[in-house]
Protein backbone atom coordinates (compact mmCIF):
# COMPACT_ATOMS: atom_id res chain seq x y z
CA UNK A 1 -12.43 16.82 -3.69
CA UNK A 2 -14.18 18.37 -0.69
CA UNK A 3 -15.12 21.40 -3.02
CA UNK A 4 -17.18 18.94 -5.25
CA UNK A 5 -18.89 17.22 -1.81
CA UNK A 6 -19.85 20.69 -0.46
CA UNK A 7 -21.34 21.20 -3.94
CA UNK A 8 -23.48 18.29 -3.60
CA UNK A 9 -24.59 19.04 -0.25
CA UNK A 10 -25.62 22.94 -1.44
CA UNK A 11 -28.08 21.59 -4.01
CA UNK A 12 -29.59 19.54 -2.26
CA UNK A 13 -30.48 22.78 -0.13
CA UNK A 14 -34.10 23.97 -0.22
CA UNK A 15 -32.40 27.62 -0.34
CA UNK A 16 -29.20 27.55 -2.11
CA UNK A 17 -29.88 25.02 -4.34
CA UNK A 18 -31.80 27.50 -6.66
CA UNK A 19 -28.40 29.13 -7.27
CA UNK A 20 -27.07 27.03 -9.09
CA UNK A 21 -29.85 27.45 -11.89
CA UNK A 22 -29.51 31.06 -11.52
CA UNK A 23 -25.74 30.87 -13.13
CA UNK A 24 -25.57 32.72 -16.91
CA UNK A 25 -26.02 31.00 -19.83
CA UNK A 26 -22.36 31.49 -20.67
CA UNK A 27 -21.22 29.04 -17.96
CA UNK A 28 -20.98 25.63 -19.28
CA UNK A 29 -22.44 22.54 -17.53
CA UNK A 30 -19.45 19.85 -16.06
CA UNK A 31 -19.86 16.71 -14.80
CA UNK A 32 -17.46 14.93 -13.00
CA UNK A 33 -16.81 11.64 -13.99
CA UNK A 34 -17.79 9.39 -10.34
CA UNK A 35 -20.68 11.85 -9.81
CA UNK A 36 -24.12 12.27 -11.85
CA UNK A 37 -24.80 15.75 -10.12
CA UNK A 38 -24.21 18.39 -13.01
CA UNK A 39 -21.83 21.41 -12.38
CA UNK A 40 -21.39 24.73 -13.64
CA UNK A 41 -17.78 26.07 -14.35
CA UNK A 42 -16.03 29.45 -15.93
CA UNK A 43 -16.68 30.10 -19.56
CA UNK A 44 -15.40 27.61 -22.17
CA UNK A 45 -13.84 30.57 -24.18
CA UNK A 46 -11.39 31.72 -20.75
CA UNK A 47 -7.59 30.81 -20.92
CA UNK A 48 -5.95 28.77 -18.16
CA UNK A 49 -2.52 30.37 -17.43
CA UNK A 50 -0.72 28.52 -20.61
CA UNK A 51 -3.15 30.85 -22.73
CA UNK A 52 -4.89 27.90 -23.87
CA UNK A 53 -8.29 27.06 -23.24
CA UNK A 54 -9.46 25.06 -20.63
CA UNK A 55 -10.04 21.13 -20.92
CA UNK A 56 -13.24 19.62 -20.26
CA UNK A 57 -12.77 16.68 -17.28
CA UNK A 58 -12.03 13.43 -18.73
CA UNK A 59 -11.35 10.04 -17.02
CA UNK A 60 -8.19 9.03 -18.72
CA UNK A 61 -6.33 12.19 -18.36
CA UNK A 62 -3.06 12.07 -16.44
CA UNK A 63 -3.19 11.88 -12.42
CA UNK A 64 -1.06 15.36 -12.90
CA UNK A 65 -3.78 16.96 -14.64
CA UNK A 66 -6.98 16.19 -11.95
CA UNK A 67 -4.65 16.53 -9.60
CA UNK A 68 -4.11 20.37 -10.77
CA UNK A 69 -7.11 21.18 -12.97
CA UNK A 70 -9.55 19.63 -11.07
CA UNK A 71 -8.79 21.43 -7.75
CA UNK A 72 -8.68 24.93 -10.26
CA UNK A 73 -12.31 23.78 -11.29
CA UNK A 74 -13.54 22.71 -8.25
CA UNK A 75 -12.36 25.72 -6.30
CA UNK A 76 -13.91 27.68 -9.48
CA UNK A 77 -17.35 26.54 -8.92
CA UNK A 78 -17.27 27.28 -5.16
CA UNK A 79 -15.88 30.49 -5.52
CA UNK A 80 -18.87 31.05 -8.26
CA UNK A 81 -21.21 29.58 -5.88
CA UNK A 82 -19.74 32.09 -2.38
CA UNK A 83 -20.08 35.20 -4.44
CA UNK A 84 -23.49 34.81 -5.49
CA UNK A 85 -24.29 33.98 -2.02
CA UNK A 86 -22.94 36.63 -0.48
CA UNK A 87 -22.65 39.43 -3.27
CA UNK A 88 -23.47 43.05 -2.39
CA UNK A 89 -25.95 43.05 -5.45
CA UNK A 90 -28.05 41.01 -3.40
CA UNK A 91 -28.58 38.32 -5.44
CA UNK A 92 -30.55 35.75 -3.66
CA UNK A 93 -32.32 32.32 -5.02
CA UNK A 94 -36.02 33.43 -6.15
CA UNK A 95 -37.72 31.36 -3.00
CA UNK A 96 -35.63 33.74 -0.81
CA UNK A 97 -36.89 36.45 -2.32
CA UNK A 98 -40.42 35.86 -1.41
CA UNK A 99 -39.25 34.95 2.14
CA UNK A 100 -37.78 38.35 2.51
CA UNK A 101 -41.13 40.18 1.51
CA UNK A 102 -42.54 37.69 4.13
CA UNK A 103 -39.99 38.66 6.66
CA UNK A 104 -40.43 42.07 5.86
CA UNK A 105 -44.13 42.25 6.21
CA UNK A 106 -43.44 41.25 9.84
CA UNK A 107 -40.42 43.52 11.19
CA UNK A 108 -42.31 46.61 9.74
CA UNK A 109 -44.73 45.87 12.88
CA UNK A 110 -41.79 46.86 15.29
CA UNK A 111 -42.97 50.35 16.49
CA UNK A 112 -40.42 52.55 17.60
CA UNK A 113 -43.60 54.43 19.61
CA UNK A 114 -44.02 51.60 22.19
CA UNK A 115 -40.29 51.25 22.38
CA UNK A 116 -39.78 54.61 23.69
CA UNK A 117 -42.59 54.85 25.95
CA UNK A 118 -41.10 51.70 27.51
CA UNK A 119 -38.06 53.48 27.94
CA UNK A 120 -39.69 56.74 29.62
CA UNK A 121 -41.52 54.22 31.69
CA UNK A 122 -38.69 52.50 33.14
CA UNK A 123 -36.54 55.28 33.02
CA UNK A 124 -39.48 56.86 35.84
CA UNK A 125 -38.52 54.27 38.47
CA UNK A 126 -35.69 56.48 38.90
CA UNK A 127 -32.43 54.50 40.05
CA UNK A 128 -33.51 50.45 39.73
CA UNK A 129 -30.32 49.23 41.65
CA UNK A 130 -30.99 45.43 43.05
CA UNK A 131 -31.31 46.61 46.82
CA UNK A 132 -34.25 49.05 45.70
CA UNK A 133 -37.54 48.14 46.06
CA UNK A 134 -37.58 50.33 42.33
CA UNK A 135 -36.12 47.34 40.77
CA UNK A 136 -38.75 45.05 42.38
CA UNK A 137 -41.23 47.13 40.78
CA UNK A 138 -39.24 47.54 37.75
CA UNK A 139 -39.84 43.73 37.31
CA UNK A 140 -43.62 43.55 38.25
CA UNK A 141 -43.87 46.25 35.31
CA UNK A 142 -41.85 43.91 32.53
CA UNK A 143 -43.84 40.89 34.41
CA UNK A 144 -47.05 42.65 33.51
CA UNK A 145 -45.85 44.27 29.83
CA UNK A 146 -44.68 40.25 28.68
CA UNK A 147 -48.34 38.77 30.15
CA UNK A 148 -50.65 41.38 28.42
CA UNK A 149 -49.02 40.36 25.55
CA UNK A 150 -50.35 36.89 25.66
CA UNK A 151 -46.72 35.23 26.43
CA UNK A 152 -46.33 33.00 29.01
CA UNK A 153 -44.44 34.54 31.67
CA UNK A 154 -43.17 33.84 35.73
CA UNK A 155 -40.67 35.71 38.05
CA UNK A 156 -37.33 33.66 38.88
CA UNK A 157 -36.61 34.94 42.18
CA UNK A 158 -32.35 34.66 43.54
CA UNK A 159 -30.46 35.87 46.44
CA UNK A 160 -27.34 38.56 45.79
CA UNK A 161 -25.85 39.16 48.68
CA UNK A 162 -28.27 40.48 51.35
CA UNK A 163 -30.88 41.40 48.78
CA UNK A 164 -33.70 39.54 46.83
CA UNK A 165 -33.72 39.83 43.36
CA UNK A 166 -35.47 38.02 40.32
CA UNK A 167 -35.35 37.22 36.91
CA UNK A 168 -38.39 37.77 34.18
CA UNK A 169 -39.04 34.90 31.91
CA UNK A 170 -41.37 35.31 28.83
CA UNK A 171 -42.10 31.86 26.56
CA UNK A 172 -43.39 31.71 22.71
CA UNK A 173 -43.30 27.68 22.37
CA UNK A 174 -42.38 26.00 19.10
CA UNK A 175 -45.51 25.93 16.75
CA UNK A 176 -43.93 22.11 15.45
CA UNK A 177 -42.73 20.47 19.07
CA UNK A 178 -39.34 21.70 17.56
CA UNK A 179 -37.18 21.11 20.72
CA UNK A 180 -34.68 24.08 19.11
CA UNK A 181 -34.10 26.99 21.86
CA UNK A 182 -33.30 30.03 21.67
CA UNK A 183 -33.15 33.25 24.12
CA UNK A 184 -33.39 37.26 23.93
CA UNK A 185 -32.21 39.10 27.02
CA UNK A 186 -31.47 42.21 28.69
CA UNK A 187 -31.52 44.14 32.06
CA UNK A 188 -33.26 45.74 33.52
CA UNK A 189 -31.53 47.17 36.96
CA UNK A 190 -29.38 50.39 36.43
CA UNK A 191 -26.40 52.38 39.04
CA UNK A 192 -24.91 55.35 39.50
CA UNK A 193 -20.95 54.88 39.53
CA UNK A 194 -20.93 57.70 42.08
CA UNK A 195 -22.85 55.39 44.39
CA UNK A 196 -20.82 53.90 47.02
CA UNK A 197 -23.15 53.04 49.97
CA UNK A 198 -27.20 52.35 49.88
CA UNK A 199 -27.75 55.81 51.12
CA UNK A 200 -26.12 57.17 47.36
CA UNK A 201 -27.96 54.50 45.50
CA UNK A 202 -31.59 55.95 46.88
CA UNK A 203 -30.52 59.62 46.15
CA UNK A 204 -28.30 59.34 43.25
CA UNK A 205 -30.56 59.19 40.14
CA UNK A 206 -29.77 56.25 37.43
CA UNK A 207 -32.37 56.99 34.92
CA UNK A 208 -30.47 53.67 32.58
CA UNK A 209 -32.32 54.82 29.31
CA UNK A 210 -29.52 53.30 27.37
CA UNK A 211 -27.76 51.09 30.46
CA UNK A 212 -29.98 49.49 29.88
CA UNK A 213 -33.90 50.40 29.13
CA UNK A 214 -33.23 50.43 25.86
CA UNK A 215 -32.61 46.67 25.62
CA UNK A 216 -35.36 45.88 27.50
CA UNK A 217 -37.99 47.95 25.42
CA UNK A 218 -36.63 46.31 22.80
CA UNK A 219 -37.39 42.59 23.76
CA UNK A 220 -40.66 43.63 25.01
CA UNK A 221 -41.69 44.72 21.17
CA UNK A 222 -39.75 41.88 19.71
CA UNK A 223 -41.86 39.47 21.52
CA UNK A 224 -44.86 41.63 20.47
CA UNK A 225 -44.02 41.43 16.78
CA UNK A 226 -43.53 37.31 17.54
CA UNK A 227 -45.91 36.39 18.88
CA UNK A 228 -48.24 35.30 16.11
CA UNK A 229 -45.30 34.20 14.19
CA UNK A 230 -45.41 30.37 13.23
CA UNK A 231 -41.93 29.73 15.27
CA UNK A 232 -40.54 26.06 14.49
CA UNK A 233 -38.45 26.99 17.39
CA UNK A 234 -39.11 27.82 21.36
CA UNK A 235 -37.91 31.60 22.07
CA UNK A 236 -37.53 32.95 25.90
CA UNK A 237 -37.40 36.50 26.48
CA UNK A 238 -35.58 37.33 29.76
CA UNK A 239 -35.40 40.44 31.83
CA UNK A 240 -32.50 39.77 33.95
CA UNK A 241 -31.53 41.51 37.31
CA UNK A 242 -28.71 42.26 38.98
CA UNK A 243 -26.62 42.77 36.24
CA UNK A 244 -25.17 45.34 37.51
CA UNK A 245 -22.12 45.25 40.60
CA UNK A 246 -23.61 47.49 42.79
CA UNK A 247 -22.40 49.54 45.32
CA UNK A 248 -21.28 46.74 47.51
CA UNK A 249 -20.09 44.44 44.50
CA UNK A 250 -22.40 41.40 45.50
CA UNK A 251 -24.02 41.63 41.90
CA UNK A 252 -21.99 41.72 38.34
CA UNK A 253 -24.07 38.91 35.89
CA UNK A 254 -25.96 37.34 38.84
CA UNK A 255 -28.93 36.90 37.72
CA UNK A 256 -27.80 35.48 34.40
CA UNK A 257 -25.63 33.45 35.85
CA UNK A 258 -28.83 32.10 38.03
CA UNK A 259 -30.71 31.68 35.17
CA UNK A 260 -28.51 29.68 33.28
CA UNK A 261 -27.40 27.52 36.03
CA UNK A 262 -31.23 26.67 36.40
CA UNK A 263 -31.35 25.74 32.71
CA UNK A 264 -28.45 23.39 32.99
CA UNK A 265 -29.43 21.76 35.73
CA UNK A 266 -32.95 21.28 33.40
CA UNK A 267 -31.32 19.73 31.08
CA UNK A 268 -32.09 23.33 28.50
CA UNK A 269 -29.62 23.76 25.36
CA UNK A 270 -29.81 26.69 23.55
CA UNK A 271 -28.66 26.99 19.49
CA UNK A 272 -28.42 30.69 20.30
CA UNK A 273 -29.27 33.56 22.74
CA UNK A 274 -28.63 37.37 21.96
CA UNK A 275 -28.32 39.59 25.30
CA UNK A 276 -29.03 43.31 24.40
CA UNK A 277 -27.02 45.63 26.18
CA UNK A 278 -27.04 49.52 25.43
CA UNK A 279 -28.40 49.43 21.60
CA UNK A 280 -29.61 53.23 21.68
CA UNK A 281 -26.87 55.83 21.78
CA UNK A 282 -25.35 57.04 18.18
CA UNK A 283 -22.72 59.63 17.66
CA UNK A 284 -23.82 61.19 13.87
CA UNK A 285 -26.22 60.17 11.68
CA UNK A 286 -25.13 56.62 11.22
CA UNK A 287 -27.23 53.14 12.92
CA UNK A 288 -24.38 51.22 13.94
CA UNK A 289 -24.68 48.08 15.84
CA UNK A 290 -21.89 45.94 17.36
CA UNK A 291 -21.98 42.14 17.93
CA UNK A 292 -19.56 40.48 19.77
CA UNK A 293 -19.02 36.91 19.69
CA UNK A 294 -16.87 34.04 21.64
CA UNK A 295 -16.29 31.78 18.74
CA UNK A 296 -15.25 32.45 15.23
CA UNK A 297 -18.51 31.03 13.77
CA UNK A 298 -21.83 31.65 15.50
CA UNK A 299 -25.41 31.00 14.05
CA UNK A 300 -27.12 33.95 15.04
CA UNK A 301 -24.68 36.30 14.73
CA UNK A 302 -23.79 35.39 11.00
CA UNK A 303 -28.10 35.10 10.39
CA UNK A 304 -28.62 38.45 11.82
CA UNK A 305 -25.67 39.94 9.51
CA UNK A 306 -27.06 38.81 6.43
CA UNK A 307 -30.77 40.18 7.31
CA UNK A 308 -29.21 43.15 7.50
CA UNK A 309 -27.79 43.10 4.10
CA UNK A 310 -30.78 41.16 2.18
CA UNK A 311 -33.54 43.64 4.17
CA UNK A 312 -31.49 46.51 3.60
CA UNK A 313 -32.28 47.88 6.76
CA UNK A 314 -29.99 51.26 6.94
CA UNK A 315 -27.91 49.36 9.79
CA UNK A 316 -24.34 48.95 10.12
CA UNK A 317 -22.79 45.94 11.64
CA UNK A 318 -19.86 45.64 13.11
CA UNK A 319 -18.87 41.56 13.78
CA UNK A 320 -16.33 41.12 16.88
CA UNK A 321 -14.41 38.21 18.26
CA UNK A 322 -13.67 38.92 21.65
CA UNK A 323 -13.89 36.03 23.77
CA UNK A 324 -12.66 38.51 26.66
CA UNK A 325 -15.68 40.61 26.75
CA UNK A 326 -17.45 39.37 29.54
CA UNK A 327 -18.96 42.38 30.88
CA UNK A 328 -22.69 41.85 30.50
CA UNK A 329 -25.17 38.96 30.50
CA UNK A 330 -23.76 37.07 27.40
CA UNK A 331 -20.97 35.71 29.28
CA UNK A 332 -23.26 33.77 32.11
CA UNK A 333 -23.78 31.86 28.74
CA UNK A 334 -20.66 31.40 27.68
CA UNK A 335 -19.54 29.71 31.02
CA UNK A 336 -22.03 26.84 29.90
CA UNK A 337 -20.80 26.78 26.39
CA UNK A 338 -24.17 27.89 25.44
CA UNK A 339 -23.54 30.09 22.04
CA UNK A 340 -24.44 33.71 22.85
CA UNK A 341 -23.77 37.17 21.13
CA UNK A 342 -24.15 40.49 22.78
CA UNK A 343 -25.51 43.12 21.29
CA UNK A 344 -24.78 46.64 21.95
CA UNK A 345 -24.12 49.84 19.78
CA UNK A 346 -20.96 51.44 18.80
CA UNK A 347 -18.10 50.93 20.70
CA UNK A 348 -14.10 52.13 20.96
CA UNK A 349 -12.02 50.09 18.43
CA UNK A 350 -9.73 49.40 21.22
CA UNK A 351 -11.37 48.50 24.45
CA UNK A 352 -14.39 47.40 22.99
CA UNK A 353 -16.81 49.02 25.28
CA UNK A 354 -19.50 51.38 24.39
CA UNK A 355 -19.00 54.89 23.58
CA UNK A 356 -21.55 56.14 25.26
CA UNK A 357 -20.41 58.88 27.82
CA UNK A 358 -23.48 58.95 29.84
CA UNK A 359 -23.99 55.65 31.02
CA UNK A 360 -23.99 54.81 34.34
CA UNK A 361 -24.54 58.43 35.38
CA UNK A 362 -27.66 60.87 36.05
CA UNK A 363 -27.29 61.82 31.98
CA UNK A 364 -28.07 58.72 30.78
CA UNK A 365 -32.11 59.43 30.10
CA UNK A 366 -34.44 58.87 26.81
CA UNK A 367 -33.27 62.24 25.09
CA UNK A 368 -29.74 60.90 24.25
CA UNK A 369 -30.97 58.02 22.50
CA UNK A 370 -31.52 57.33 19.28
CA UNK A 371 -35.27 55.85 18.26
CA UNK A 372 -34.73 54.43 14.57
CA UNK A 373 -30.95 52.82 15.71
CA UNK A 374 -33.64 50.61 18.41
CA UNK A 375 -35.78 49.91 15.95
CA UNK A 376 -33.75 48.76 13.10
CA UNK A 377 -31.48 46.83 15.54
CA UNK A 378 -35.14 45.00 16.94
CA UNK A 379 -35.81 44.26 13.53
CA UNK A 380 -32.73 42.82 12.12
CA UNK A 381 -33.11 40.84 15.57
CA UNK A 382 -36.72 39.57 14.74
CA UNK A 383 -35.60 38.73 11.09
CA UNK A 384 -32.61 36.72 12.17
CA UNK A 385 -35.14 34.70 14.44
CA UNK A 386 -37.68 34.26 11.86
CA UNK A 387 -34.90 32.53 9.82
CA UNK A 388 -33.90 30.25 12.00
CA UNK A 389 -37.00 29.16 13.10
CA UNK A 390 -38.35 28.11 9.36
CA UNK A 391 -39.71 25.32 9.06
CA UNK A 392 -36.62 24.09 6.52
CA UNK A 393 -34.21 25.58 8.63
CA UNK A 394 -33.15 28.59 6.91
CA UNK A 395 -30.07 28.86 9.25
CA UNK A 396 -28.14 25.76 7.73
CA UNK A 397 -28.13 27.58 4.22
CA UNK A 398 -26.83 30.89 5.82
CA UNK A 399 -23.63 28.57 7.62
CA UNK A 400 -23.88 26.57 4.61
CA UNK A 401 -22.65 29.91 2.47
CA UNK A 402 -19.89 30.50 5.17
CA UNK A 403 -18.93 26.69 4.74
CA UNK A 404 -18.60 27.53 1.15
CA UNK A 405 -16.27 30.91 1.14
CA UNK A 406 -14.35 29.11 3.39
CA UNK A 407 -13.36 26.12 1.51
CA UNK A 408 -13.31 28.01 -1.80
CA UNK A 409 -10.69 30.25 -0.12
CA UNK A 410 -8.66 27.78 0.94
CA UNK A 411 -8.15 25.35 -2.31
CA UNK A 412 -7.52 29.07 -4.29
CA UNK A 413 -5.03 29.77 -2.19
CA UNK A 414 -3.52 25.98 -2.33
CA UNK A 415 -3.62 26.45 -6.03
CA UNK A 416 -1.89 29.50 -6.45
CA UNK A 417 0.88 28.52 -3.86
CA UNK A 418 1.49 25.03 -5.70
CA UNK A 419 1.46 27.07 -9.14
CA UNK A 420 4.38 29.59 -7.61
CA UNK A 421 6.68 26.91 -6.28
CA UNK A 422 6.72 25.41 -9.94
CA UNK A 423 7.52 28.67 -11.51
CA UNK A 424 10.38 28.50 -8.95
């Protein structure tokens, strides 16, 4: 039964394994008869659907019965196991527990202060379209803001179109000689749609406090907070440019899509990247944050969802498939199958983009945005990093859960569909 094999795999897990010993007393312990490993299943005093109550396992009882009962109790167990896991009563296994006051501890550092007054900053530069020499000096700044940090940092300079443009790469190496990767980005050029010759991009303004110096501040603080983390993985922080199309349409991605070509051609894999991209604006009261995601199941994106929920961090998430999103940074990595999420704020149920009605115009400056939605989105980011870079791989018990719901799911529904049909 693969119910009974993802079992055995779970408690063997340095984090979910302490579920299992976390179960009630009134669950009895089962053991199946090829296995040694002890299991827990439903309450002896339950009825099965014949109102009788249910049989322990036995060796020598018909192939009709294991067939049946034993996909019942196996499913059982790993439906017992998924809701613990994931319950809104956050119940989590006690060495968890501490983790998250460790965790905690270390996202409280995120100041919303310095996030802001990176925000004004860039948001001074006036319009940082590629062809400016704003932008250049919009990258010397990040340049400067990564190295007083203590990170190590270079410029990644590219051609788009007739311009020069460049990339800003910030490094916090493994602490282990972990050879796991992973990326935060976010840009920093900004346009006025009105803008459709160079003379309108000098005069138009494009303050980009959302669009997107608000994704930028917040990598800047995130790899403040980091840096005197003990990382088992290798993090980059990337400012990229030319994000943007610009008013002649050479740009749209190119800088990512430099970047990333330089990493393949390096030989770089990433396990995950997260480009932020307009996290700031909020209609109401609510912190809303939207993650959008080519694949079904992606590491970071599931990690960052359940430090959310565990930190109770006052943020809601909203998790999107939409492999047809492609309109920032994140899809430069999906072109090289790297796994990537972007993360932006609220957005239209229907077209997916941003609500924001400012962007991309004179309006879009630091008084629209909203301070604590940055700074609880940075922190759920910084906690979902934190995870994955323990040193016993928190990640695997977070997919490991998802694994779980999964199959559980699927033999319930087997077993209900197979009990119908003989009732027909």
């Amino acid at each position: 039964m693969l119910e009974l094999s993802v079992l055995m795999i779970l408690r063997g897990d340095p984090i979910l394994g302490d579920l299992l010993s976390d179960l009630p007393e009134d669950c009895l312990k089962f053991h199946d008869a090829r296995m040694a490993e002890p299991f827990y299943m439903v309450d002896r005093q339950s009825k099965n659907m014949d109102g009788q109550p249910p049989r322990r396992w036995s060796p020598h009882l018909s192939h009709k019965w294991t067939s049946t009962r034993a996909m019942t109790l196996a499913s059982a167990t790993a439906m017992v196991c998924a809701v613990l896991f994931t319950a809104s009563s956050g119940i989590m296994p006690a060495n968890a527990s501490s983790d998250m006051e460790a965790i905690r501890a270390i996202i409280d550092n995120v100041d919303t202060a310095n996030v802001m007054s990176t925000v004004e900053d860039l948001e001074d530069f006036g319009s940082r379209s590629f062809v400016l020499e704003s932008s250049r000096q919009s990258a010397l700044y990040i340049y400067e803001r990564f190295a007083e940090i203590g990170l190590e940092t270079e410029i990644q300079e590219f051609t788009v179109g007739d311009a020069i443009s460049s990339n800003v790469i910030a490094t916090i190496p493994t602490s282990s000689g972990s050879e796991g990767l992973f990326l935060f980005g976010a840009h920093y050029d900004s346009e006025n749609y009105l803008a459709d010759d160079l003379t309108d991009t000098e005069l138009l303004p494009a303050p980009g406090a959302d669009d997107d110096a608000s994704g930028i501040a917040a990598i800047i603080e995130m790899a403040r907070v980091l840096v005197d983390v003990d990382l088992h993985n290798t993090v980059k922080f990337v400012a990229f440019g030319a994000e943007e199309y610009g008013y002649d349409h050479s740009g749209g991605c190119a800088g990512s899509a430099y970047f990333v070509e330089q990493e393949v051609a390096n030989g770089e894999t990433y396990e995950g990247s997260a480009i932020l991209d307009m996290i700031g604006y909020r209609v109401g009261i609510d912190n809303i944050v939207t993650i959008i995601t080519k694949e079904d199941s992606n590491l970071m994106a599931e990690t960052t969802k359940e430090m959310i929920r565990w930190l109770d961090l006052g943020l809601k998430i909203n998790l999107v498939k939409a492999p047809n999103i492609v309109f920032s940074d994140h899809s430069s990595f999906w072109e090289a199958d790297f796994p990537s999420m972007l993360v932006t704020e609220e957005v239209s149920e229907y077209t997916l983009v941003p609500i924001n009605p400012y962007y991309h115009t004179s309006l879009d400056t630091i008084d629209t945005l909203s301070e604590e939605q940055i700074g609880v989105t940075a922190q759920a980011l910084v906690s979902s990093i934190i995870w994955l870079s323990a040193e016993d791989g928190g990640g695997a018990s977070i997919i490991l859960g998802i694994v779980i719901i999964t199959v559980a799911t699927i033999a319930v529904t087997m077993f209900f569909a197979m009990q119908r049909r003989r009732k027909k």
